[in-house]
C-alpha atoms as a PDB file:
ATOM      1  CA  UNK A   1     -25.820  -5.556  -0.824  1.00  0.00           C
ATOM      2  CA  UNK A   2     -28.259  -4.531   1.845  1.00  0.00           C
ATOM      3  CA  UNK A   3     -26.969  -2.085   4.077  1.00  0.00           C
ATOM      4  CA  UNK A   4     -23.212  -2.327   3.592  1.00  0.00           C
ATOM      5  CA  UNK A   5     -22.075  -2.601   7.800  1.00  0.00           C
ATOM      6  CA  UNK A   6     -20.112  -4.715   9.807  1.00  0.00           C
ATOM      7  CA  UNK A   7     -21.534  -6.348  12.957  1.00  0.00           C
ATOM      8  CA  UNK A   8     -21.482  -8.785  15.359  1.00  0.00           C
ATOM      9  CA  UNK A   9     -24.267 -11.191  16.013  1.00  0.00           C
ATOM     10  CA  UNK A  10     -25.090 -12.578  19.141  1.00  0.00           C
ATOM     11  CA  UNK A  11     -27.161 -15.708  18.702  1.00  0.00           C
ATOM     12  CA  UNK A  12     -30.176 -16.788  21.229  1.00  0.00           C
ATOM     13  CA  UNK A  13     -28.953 -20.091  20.408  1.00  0.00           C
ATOM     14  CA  UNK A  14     -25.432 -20.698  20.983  1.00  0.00           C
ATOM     15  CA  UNK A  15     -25.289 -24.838  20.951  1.00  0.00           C
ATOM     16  CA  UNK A  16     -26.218 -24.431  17.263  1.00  0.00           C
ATOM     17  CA  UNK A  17     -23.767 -22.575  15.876  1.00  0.00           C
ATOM     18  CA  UNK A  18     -20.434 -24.540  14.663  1.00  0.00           C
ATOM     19  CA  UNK A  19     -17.706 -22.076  15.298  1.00  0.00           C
ATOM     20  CA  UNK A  20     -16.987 -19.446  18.566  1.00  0.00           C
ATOM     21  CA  UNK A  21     -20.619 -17.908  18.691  1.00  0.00           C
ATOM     22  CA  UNK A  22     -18.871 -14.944  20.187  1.00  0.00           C
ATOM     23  CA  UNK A  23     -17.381 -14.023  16.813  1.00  0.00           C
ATOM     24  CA  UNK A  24     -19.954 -14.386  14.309  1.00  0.00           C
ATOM     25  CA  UNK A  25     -19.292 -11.513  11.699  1.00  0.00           C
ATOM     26  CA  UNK A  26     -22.600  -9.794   9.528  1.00  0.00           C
ATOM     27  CA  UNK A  27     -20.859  -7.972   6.538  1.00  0.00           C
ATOM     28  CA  UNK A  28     -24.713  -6.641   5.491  1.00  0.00           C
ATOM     29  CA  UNK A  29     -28.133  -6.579   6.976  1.00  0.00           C
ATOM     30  CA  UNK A  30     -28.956  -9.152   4.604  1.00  0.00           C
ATOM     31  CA  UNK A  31     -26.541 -11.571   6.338  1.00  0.00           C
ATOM     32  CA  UNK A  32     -27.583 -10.505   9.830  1.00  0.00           C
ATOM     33  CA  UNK A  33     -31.032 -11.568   8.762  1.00  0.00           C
ATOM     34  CA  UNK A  34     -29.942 -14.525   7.849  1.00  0.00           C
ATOM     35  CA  UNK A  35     -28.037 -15.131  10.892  1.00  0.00           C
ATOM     36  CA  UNK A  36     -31.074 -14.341  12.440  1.00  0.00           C
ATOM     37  CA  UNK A  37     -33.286 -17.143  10.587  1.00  0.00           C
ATOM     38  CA  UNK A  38     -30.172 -19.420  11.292  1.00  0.00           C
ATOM     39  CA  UNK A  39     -30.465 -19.130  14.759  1.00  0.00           C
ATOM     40  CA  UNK A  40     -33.704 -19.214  15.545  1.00  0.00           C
ATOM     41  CA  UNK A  41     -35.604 -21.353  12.758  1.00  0.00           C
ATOM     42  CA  UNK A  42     -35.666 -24.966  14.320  1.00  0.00           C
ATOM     43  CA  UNK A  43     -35.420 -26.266  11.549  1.00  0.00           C
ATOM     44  CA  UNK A  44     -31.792 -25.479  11.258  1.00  0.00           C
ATOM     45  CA  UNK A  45     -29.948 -27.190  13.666  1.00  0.00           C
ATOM     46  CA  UNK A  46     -26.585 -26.519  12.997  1.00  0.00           C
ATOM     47  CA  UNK A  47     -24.913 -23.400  11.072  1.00  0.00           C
ATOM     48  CA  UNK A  48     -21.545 -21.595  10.593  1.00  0.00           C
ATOM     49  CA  UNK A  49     -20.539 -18.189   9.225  1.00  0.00           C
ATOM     50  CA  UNK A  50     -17.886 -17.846   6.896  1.00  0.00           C
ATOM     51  CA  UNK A  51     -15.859 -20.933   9.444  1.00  0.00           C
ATOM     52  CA  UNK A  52     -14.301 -22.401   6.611  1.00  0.00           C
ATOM     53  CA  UNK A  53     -12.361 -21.798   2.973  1.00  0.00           C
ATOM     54  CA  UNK A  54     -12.192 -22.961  -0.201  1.00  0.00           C
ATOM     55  CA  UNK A  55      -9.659 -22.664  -2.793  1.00  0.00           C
ATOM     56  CA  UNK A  56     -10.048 -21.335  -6.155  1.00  0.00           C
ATOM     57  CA  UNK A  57      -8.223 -20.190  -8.919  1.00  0.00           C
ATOM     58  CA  UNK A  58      -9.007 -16.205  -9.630  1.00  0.00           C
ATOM     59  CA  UNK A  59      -8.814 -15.243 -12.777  1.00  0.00           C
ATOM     60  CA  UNK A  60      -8.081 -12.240 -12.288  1.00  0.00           C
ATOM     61  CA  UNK A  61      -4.086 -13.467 -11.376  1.00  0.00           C
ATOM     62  CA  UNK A  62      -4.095 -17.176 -11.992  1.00  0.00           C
ATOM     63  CA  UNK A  63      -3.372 -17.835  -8.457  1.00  0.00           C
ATOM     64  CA  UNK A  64      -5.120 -19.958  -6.075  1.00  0.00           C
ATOM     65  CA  UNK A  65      -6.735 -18.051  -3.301  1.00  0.00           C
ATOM     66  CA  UNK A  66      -9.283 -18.884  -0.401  1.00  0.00           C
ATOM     67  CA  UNK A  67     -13.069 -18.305  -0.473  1.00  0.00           C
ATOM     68  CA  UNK A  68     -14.951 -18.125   2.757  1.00  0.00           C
ATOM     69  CA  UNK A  69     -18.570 -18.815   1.904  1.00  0.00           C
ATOM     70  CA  UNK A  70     -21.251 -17.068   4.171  1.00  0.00           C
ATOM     71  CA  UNK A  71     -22.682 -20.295   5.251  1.00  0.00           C
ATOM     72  CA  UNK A  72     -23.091 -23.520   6.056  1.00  0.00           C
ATOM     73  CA  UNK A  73     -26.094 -24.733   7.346  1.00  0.00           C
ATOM     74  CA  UNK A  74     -27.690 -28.158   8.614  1.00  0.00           C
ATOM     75  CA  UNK A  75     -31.445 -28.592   8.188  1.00  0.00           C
ATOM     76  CA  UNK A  76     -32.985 -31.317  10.979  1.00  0.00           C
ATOM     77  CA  UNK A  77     -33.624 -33.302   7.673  1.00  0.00           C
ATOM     78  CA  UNK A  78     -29.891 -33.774   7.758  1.00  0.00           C
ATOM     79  CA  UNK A  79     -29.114 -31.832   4.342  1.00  0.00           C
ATOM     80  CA  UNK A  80     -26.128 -29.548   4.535  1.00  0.00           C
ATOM     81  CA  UNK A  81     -25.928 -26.024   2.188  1.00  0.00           C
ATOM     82  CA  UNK A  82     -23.293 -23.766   1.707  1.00  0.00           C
ATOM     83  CA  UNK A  83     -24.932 -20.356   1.189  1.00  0.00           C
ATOM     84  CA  UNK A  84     -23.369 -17.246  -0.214  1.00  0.00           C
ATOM     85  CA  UNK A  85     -25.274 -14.119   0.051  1.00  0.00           C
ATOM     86  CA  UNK A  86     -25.308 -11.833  -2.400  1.00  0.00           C
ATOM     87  CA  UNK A  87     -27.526  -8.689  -4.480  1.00  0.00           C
ATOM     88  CA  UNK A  88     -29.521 -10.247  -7.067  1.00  0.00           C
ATOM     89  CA  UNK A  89     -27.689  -7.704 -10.365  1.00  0.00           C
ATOM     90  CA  UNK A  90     -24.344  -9.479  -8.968  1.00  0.00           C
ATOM     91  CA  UNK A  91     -25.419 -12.822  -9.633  1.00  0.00           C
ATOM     92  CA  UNK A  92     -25.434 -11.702 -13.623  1.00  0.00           C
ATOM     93  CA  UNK A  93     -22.903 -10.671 -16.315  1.00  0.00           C
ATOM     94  CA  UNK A  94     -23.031  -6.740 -15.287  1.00  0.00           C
ATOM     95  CA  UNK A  95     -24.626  -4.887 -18.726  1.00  0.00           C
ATOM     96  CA  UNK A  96     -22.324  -3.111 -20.831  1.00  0.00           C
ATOM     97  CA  UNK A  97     -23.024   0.706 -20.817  1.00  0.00           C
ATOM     98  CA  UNK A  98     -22.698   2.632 -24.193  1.00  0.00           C
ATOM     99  CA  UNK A  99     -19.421   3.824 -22.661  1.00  0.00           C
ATOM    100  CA  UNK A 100     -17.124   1.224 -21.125  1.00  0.00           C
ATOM    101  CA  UNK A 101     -16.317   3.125 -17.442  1.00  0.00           C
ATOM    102  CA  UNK A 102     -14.060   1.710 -15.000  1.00  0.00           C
ATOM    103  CA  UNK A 103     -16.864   0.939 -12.839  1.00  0.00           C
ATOM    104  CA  UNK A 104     -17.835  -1.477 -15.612  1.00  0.00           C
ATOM    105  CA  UNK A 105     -14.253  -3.051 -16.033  1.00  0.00           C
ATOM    106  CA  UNK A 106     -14.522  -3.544 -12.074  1.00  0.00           C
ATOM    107  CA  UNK A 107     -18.201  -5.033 -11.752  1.00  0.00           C
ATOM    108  CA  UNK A 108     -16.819  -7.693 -15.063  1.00  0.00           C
ATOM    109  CA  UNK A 109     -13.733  -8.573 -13.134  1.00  0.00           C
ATOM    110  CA  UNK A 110     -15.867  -8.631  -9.726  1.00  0.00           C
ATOM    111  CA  UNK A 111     -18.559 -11.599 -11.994  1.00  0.00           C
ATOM    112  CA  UNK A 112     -15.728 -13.502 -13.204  1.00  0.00           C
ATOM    113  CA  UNK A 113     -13.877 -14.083  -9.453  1.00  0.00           C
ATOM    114  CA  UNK A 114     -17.541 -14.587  -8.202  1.00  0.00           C
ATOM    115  CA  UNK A 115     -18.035 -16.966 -10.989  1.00  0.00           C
ATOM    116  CA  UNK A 116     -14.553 -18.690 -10.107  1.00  0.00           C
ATOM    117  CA  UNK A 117     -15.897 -18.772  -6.405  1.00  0.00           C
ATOM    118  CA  UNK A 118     -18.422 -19.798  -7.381  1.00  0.00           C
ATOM    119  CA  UNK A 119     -17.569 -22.860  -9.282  1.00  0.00           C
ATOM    120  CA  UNK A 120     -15.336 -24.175  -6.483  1.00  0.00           C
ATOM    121  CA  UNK A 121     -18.003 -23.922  -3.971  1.00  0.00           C
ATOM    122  CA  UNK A 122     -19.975 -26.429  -6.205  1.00  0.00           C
ATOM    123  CA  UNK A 123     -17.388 -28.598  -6.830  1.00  0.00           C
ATOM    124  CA  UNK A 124     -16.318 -29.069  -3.345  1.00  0.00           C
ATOM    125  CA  UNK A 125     -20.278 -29.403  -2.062  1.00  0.00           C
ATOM    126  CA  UNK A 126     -20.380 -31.816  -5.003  1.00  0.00           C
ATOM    127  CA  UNK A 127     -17.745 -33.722  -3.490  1.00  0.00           C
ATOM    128  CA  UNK A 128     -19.057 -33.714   0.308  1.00  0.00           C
ATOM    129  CA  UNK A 129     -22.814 -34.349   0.003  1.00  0.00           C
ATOM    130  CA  UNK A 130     -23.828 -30.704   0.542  1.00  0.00           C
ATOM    131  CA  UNK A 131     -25.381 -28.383  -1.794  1.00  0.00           C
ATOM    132  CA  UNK A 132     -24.190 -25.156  -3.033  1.00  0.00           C
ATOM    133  CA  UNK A 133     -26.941 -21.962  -3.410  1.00  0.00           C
ATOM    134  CA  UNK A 134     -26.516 -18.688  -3.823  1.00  0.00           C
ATOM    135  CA  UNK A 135     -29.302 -16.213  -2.401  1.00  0.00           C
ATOM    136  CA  UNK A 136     -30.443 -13.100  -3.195  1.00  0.00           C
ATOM    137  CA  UNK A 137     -32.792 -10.390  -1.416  1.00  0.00           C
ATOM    138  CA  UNK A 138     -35.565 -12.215  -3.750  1.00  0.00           C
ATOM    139  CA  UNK A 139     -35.102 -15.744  -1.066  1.00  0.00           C
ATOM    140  CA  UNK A 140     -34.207 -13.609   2.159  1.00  0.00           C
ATOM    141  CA  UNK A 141     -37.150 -10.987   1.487  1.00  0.00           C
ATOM    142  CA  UNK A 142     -39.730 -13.146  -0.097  1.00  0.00           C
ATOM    143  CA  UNK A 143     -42.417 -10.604   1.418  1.00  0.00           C
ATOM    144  CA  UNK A 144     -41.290  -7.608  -0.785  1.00  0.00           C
ATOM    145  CA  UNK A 145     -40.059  -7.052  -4.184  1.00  0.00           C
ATOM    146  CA  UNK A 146     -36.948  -5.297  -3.796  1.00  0.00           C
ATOM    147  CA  UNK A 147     -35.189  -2.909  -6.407  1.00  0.00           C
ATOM    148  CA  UNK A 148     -31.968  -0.591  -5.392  1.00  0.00           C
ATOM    149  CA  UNK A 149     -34.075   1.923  -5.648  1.00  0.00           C
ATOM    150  CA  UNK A 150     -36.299   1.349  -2.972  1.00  0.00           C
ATOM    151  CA  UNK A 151     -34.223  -1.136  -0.851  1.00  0.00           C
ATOM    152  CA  UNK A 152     -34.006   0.311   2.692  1.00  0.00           C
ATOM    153  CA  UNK A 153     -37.309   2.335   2.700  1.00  0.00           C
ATOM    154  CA  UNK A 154     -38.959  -0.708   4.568  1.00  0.00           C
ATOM    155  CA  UNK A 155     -40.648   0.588   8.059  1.00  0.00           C
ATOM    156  CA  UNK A 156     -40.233   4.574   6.763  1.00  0.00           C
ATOM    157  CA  UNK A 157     -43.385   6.244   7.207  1.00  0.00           C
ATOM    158  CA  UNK A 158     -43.565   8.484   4.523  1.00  0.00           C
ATOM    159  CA  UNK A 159     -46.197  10.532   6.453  1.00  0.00           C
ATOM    160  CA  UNK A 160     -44.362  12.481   8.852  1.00  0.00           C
ATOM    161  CA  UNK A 161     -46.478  14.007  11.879  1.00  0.00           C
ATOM    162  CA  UNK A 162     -45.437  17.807  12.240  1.00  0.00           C
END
């Protein structure tokens, strides 16, 4: 999922973020964009990362567990969205190989506790007027089709001056 890091966002707009703004976690450079676009889009005018839980039921264990989504925004419109970030291939049933690897086995069981998240996360927006949505690099890089082959190239000049 974009760069995999770990960071800490600052936001320009501290009054609009629900939560301690001196703690706001980026996981990927996908959700540091979207921090970014969260904090300075006026049209938001209130947002959270990862502030809250929900509980699920993995199926990996049959035990109820607690899913922090990525986001919760408030458009000045007054709608509310969770949002989870994530790649675009993990939104999918992963495709079986010719060979069943480990790797496989992992990215199923990774789908179906997504899925499971997933499902939750509706039920409880359902629930509390907000709507759930899952975004990919597709919504947060709308100016550039994106494969993992060529993610991160974006600003390398491929003509290097000698």
């Amino acid at each position: 999922m974009g760069q995999s890091l770990k960071t800490k966002y600052k936001p320009t707009n501290p009054d609009k973020y629900m939560g301690n703004p001196n703690n706001i976690i980026c996981r990927s450079s996908w959700e540091r964009r979207f921090c970014k676009e969260c904090d300075t889009n006026p049209g938001v005018v209130k947002w959270a990362s990862e502030e809250f839980s929900i509980p699920y039921v993995s199926p990996a264990d049959g035990k109820v567990h607690r899913y922090y989504p990525d986001f919760l925004i408030e458009k000045s419109d007054g709608k509310r969205y969770i949002i989870e970030i994530k790649p675009d291939h993990q939104t999918k049933p992963p495709v079986k190989k010719s060979r069943v690897t480990k790797s496989y086995l992992y990215e199923c069981a990774t789908f179906e506790i997504n899925k499971a998240k997933w499902k939750a996360a509706s039920e409880f927006a359902k629930d509390n007027g907000i709507e759930f949505q899952i975004m990919t690099e597709n919504q947060i890089f709308p100016e550039k089709h994106h494969t993992r082959k060529n993610y991160g190239t974006r600003g390398v000049s491929r003509n290097r001056r000698k």
